[in-house]
Protein backbone atom coordinates (compact mmCIF):
# COMPACT_ATOMS: atom_id res chain seq x y z
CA UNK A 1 3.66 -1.29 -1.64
CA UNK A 2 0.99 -3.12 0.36
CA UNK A 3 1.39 -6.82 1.29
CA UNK A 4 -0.61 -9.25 2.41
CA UNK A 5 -0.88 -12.79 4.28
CA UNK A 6 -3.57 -13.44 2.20
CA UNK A 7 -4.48 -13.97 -0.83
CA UNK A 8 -6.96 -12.57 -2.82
CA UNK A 9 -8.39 -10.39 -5.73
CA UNK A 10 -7.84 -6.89 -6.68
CA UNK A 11 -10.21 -3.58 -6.40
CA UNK A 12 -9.37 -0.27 -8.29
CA UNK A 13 -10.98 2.69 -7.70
CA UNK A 14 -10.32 6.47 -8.65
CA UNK A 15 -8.46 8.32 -12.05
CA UNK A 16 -8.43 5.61 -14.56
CA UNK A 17 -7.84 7.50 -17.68
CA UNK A 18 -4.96 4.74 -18.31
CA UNK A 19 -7.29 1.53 -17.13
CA UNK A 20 -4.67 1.93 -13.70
CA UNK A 21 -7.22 1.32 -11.76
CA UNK A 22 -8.51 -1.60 -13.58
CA UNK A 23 -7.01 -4.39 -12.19
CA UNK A 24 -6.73 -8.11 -13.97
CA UNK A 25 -9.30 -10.70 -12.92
CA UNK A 26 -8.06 -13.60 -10.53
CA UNK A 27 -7.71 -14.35 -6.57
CA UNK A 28 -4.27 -15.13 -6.21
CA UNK A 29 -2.72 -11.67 -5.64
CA UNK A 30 -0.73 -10.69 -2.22
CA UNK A 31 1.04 -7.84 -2.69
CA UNK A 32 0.01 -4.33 -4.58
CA UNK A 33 1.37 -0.88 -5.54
CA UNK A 34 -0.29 1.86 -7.35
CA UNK A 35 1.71 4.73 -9.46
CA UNK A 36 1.37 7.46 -11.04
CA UNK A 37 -0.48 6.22 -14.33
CA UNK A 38 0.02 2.46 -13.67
CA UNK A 39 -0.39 -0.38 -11.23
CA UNK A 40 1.44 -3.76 -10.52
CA UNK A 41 0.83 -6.80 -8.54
CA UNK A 42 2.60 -9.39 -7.05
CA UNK A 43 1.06 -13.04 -7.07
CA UNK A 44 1.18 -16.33 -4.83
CA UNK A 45 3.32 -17.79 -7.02
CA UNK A 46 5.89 -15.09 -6.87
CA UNK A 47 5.06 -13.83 -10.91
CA UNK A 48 4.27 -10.14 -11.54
CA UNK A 49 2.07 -8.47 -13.21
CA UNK A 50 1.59 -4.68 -14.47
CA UNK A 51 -1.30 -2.42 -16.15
CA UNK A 52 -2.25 0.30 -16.77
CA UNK A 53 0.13 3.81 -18.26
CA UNK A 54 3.30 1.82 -20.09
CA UNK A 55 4.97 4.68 -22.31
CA UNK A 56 8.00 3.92 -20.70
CA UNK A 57 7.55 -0.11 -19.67
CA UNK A 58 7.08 0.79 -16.28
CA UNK A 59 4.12 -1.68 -16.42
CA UNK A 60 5.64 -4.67 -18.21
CA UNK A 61 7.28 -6.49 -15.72
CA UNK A 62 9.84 -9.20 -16.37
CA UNK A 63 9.54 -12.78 -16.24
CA UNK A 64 10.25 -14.84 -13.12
CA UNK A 65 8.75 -16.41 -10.30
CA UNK A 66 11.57 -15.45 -7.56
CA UNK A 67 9.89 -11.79 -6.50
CA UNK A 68 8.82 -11.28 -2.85
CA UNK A 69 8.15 -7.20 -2.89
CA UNK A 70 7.29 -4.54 -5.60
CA UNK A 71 7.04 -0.80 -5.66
CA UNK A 72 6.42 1.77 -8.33
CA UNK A 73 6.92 5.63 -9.02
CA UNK A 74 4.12 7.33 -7.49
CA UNK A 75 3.99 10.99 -8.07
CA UNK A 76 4.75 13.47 -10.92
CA UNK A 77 2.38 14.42 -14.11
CA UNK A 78 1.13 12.35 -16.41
CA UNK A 79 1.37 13.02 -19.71
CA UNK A 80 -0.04 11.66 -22.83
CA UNK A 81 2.66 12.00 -25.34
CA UNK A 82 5.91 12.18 -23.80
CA UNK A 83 5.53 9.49 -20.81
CA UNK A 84 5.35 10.26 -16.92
CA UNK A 85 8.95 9.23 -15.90
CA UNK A 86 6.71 5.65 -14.43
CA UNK A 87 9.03 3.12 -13.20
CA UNK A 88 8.86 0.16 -11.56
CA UNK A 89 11.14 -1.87 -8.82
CA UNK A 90 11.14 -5.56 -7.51
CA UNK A 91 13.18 -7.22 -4.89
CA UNK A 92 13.69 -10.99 -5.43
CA UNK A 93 14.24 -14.09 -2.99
CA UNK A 94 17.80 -14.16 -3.70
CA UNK A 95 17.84 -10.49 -1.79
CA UNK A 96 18.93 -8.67 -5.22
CA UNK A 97 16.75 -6.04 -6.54
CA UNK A 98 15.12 -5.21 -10.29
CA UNK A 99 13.65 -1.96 -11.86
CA UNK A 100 12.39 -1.38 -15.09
CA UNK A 101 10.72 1.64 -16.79
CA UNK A 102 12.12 5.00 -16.32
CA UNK A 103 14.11 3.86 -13.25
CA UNK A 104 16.75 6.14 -12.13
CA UNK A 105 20.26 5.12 -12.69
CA UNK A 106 22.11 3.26 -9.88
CA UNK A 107 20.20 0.06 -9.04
CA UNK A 108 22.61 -1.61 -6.28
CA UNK A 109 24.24 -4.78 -7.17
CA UNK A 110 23.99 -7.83 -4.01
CA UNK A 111 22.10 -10.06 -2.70
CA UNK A 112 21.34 -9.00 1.02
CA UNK A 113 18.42 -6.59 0.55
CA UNK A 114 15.07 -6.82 2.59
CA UNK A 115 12.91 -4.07 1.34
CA UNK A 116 12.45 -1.36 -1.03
CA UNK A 117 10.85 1.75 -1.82
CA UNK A 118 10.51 4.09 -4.79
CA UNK A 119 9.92 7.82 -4.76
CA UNK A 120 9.66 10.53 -7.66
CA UNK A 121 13.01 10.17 -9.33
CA UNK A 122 15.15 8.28 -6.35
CA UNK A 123 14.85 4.84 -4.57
CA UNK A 124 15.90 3.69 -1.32
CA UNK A 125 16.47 0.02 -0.26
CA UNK A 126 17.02 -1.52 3.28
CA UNK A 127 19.67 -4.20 3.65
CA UNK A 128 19.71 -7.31 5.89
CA UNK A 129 22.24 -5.19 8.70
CA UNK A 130 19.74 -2.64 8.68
CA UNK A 131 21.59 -0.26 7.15
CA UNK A 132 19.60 1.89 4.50
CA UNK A 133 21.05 2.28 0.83
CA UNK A 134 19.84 5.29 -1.76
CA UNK A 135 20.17 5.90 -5.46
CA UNK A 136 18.87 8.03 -7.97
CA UNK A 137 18.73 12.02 -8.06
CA UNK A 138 19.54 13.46 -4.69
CA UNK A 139 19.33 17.21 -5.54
CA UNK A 140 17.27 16.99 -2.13
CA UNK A 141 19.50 14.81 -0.48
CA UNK A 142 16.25 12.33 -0.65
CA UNK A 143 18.79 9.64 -1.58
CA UNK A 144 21.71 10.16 0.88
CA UNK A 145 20.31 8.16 3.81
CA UNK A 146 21.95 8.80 7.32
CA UNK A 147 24.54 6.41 8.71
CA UNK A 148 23.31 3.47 10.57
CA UNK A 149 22.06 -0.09 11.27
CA UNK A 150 19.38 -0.11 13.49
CA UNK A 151 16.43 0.63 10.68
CA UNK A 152 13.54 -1.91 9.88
CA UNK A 153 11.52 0.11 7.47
CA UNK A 154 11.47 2.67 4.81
CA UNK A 155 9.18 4.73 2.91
CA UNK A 156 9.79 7.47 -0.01
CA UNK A 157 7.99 10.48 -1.22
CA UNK A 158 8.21 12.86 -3.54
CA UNK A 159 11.28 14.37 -2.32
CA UNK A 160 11.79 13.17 0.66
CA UNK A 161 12.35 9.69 2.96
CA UNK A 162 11.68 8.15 6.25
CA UNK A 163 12.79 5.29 8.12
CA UNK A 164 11.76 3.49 11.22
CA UNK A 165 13.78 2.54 13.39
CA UNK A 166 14.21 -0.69 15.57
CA UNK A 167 13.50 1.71 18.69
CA UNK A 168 10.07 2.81 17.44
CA UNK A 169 11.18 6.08 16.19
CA UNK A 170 11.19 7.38 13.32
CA UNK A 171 13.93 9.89 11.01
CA UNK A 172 13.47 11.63 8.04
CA UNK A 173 15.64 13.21 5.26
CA UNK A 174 15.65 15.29 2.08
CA UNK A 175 13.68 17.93 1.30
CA UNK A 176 11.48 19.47 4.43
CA UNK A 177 10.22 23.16 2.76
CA UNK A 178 6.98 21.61 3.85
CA UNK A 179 7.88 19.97 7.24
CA UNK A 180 7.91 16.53 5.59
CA UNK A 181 10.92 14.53 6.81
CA UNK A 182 10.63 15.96 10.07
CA UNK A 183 8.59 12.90 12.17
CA UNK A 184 7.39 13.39 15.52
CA UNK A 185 8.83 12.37 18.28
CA UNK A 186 8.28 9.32 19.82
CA UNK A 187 9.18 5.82 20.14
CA UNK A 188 6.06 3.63 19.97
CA UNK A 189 5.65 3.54 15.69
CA UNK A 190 5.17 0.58 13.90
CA UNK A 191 5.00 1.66 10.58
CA UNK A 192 5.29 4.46 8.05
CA UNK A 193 4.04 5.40 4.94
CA UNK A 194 5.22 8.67 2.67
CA UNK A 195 4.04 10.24 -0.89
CA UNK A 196 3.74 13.95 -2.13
CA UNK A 197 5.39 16.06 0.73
CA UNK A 198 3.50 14.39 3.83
CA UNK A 199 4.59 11.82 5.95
CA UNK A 200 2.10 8.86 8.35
CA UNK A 201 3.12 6.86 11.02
CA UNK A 202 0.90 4.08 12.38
CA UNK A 203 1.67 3.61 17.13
CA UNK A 204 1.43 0.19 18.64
CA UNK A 205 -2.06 1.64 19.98
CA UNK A 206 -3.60 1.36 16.71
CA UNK A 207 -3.62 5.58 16.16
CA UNK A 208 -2.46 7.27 13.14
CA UNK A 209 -0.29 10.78 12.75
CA UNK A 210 0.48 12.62 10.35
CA UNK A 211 2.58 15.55 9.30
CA UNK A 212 3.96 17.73 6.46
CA UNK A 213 2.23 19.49 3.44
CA UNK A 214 -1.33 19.63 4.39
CA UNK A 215 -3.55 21.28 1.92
CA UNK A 216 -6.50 18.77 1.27
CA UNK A 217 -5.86 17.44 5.10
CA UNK A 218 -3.91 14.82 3.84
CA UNK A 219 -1.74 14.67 6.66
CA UNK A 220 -4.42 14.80 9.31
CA UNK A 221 -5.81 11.32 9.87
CA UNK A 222 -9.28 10.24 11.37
CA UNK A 223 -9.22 9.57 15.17
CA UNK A 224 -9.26 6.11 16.13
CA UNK A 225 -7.19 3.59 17.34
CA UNK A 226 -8.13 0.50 15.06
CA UNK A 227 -5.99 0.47 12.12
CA UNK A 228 -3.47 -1.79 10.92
CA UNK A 229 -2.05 -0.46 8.11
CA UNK A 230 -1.62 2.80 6.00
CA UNK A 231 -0.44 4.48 2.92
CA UNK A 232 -0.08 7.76 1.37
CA UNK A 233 -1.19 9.13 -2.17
CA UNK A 234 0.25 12.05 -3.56
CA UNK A 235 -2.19 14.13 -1.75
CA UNK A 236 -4.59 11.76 0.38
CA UNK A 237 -4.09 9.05 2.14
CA UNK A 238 -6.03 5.55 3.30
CA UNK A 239 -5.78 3.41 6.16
CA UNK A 240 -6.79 -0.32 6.65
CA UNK A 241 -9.24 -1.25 9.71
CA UNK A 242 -9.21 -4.16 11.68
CA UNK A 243 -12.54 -4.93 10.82
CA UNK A 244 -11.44 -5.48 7.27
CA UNK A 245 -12.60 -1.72 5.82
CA UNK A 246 -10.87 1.30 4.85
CA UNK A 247 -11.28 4.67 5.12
CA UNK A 248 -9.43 7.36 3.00
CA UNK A 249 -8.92 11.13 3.36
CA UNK A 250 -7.45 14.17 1.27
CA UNK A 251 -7.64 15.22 -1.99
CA UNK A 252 -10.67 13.28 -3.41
CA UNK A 253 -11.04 14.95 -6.93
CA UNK A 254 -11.29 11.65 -8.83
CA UNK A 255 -12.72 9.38 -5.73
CA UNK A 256 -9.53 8.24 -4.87
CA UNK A 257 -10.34 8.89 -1.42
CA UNK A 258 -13.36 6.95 -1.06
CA UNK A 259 -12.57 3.27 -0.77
CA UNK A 260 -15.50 0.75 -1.66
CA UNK A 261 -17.66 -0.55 1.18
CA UNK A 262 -16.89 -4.29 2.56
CA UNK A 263 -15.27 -5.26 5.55
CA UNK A 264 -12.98 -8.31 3.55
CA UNK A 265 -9.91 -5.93 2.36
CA UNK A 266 -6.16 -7.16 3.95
CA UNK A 267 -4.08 -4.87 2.47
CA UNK A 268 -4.14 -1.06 0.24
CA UNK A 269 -2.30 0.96 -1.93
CA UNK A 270 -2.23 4.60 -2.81
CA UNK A 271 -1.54 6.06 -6.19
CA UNK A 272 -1.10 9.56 -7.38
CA UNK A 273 -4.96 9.75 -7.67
CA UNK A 274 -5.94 6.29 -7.68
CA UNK A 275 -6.05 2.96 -5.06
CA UNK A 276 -5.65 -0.24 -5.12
CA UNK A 277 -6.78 -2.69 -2.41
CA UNK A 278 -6.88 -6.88 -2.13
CA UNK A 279 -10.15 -8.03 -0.84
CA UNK A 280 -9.21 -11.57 1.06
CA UNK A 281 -10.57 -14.60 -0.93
CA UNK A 282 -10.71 -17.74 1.40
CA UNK A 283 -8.59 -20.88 0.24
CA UNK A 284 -11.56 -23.35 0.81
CA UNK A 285 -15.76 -22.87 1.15
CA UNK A 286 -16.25 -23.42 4.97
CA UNK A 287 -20.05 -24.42 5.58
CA UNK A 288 -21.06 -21.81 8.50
CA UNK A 289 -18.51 -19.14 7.33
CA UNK A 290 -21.58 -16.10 7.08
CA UNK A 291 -19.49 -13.52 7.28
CA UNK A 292 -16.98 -14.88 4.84
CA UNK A 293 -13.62 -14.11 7.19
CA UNK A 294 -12.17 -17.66 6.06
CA UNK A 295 -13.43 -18.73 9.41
CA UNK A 296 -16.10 -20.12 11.51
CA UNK A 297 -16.44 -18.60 14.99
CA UNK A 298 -18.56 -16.86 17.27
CA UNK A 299 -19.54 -14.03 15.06
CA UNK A 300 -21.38 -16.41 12.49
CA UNK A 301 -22.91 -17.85 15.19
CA UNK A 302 -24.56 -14.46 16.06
CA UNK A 303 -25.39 -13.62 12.56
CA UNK A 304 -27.34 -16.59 12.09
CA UNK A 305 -28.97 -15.87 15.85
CA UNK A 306 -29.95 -12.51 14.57
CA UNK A 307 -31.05 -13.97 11.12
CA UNK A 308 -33.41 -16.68 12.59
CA UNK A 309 -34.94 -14.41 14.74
CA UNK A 310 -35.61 -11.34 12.26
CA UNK A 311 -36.02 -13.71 9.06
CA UNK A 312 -38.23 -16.34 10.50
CA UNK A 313 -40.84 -13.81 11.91
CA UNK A 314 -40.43 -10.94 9.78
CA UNK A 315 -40.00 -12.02 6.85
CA UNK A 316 -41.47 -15.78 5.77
CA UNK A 317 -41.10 -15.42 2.19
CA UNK A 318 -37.25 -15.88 2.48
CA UNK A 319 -37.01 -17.54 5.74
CA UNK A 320 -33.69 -18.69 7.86
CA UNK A 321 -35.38 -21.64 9.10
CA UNK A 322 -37.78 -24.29 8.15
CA UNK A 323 -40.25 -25.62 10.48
CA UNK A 324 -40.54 -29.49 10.91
């Protein structure tokens, strides 16, 4: 799942054979996850909303306007005629937590839950002590968290999970034939992000790493130390900017990898072999706002420096300025 302080509308963009990445019209959405075969989307006013693969009413959501964070199945193969296993999960205000769709068996009863995350056939969910709670088939052990109270975030994959803790560091657990719930080292991570069998962690610097299965160099991230935010696909992965853009790398068979150009996108999810993203839409129409960042400040002051001086002698037919 991929959240927002914004809101805005939704771009799709890679395998689409079940309109997954074709996301509904409107500019009120602020959180996103993309699965296997379908997609779902929280809105400002705390409704849901799914499309996409529904064989199993993994992308019908229920009514309500009480949800705060979503996630869905991401990996495993589709199939036409007997349904992909899709499921989907939602935690509510009230702290209690919602699945529908294939979801495995087990969903915890209570109200003091903070965040949740889905992986093939399992689920994890962090409570308000900061313990972490699993359910769902643990042949890997991908659903028997370690003891604890110290952990802030969580992310599952296929088969495996990770956590962050409130130290920076980061544990994993379940199945690691491929190295994938075995994090670095370290105690300067901020976030983490797992699908397939590879794991991402973004440092307080702004740098990425990755590790685990790495056979379309889905685990090995683009230098850099300017992103925000990241997610993994079942074998790619995209990261947020904080100029606004994203850049995506792995397997790219269907373009899942290759994110649309723009530099107005606040938050990004990764599918099996499609992505999601919300480009920001501003609340009101500020006069001066060139750039369209929901703000006016230095920067459109330069645009419309560079613009006077390139438009009015360059090009007259379309001018910046008007003579008296």
């Amino acid at each position: 799942m991929a959240q927002s302080t914004f809101a805005g509308s939704i771009v799709g963009w890679g395998n689409n054979y079940s309109g997954q990445a074709t996301p509904p019209d409107g500019n009120d959405f602020v959180a996103i996850a993309a699965g296997t075969g379908h997609s779902l989307a929280l809105k400002s006013d705390g409704s849901l909303i799914g499309w996409g693969y529904n064989e199993d009413g993994q992308a019908t959501p229920p009514d309500g306007k009480d949800f705060v964070a979503i996630d869905v199945h991401r990996t495993g193969v589709p199939s036409m005629l007997g349904g992909d296993g899709g499921y989907s999960i939602a935690l509510k205000s009230d702290g209690s937590i919602v699945g529908w769709g294939s979801v495995p068996d087990g969903i915890p009863d209570g109200n003091d839950y903070t965040a949740i995350a889905a992986g093939y056939d399992f689920c994890l969910a962090l409570k308000t002590g900061g313990s972490v709670f699993g359910w769902g088939y643990s042949y890997s052990g991908a659903a028997t968290p370690p003891d604890g109270n110290d952990y802030v975030a969580i992310a599952a994959g296929s088969n495996h999970s990770l956590a962050l803790k409130s130290d920076g560091s980061i544990v994993g657990w379940g199945s690691n034939y491929r190295n994938q719930a075995t994090p670095p080292d370290g105690n300067d991570f901020v976030a983490i992000a797992a699908d397939g069998h590879h794991g991402l962690a973004l440092k307080s610097n702004g740098s990425i790493v990755g590790w685990g299965y790495n056979s379309q160099g889905q685990a090995t991230p683009p230098d850099g130390n300017d992103f925000v935010a990241i997610t993994a696909g079942d074998a790619y992965s995209l990261a947020l900017k904080s100029d606004g853009s994203i850049v995506g790398w792995g397997d790219n068979y269907n373009g899942q990898a290759t994110p649309p150009d723009g530099n107005d996108f606040v938050a990004i999810a990764a599918g099996m072999s499609h992505s999601l993203a919300i480009r920001r839409s501003c609340e009101y129409n500020l006069t001066g706002d060139l750039n369209d960042d929901c703000k006016v400040d230095f920067s459109d002051f330069a645009l419309m420096a560079s613009h006077w001086l390139i438009d009015c002698d360059l090009n007259p037919e379309n001018p910046a300025c008007i003579p008296k």
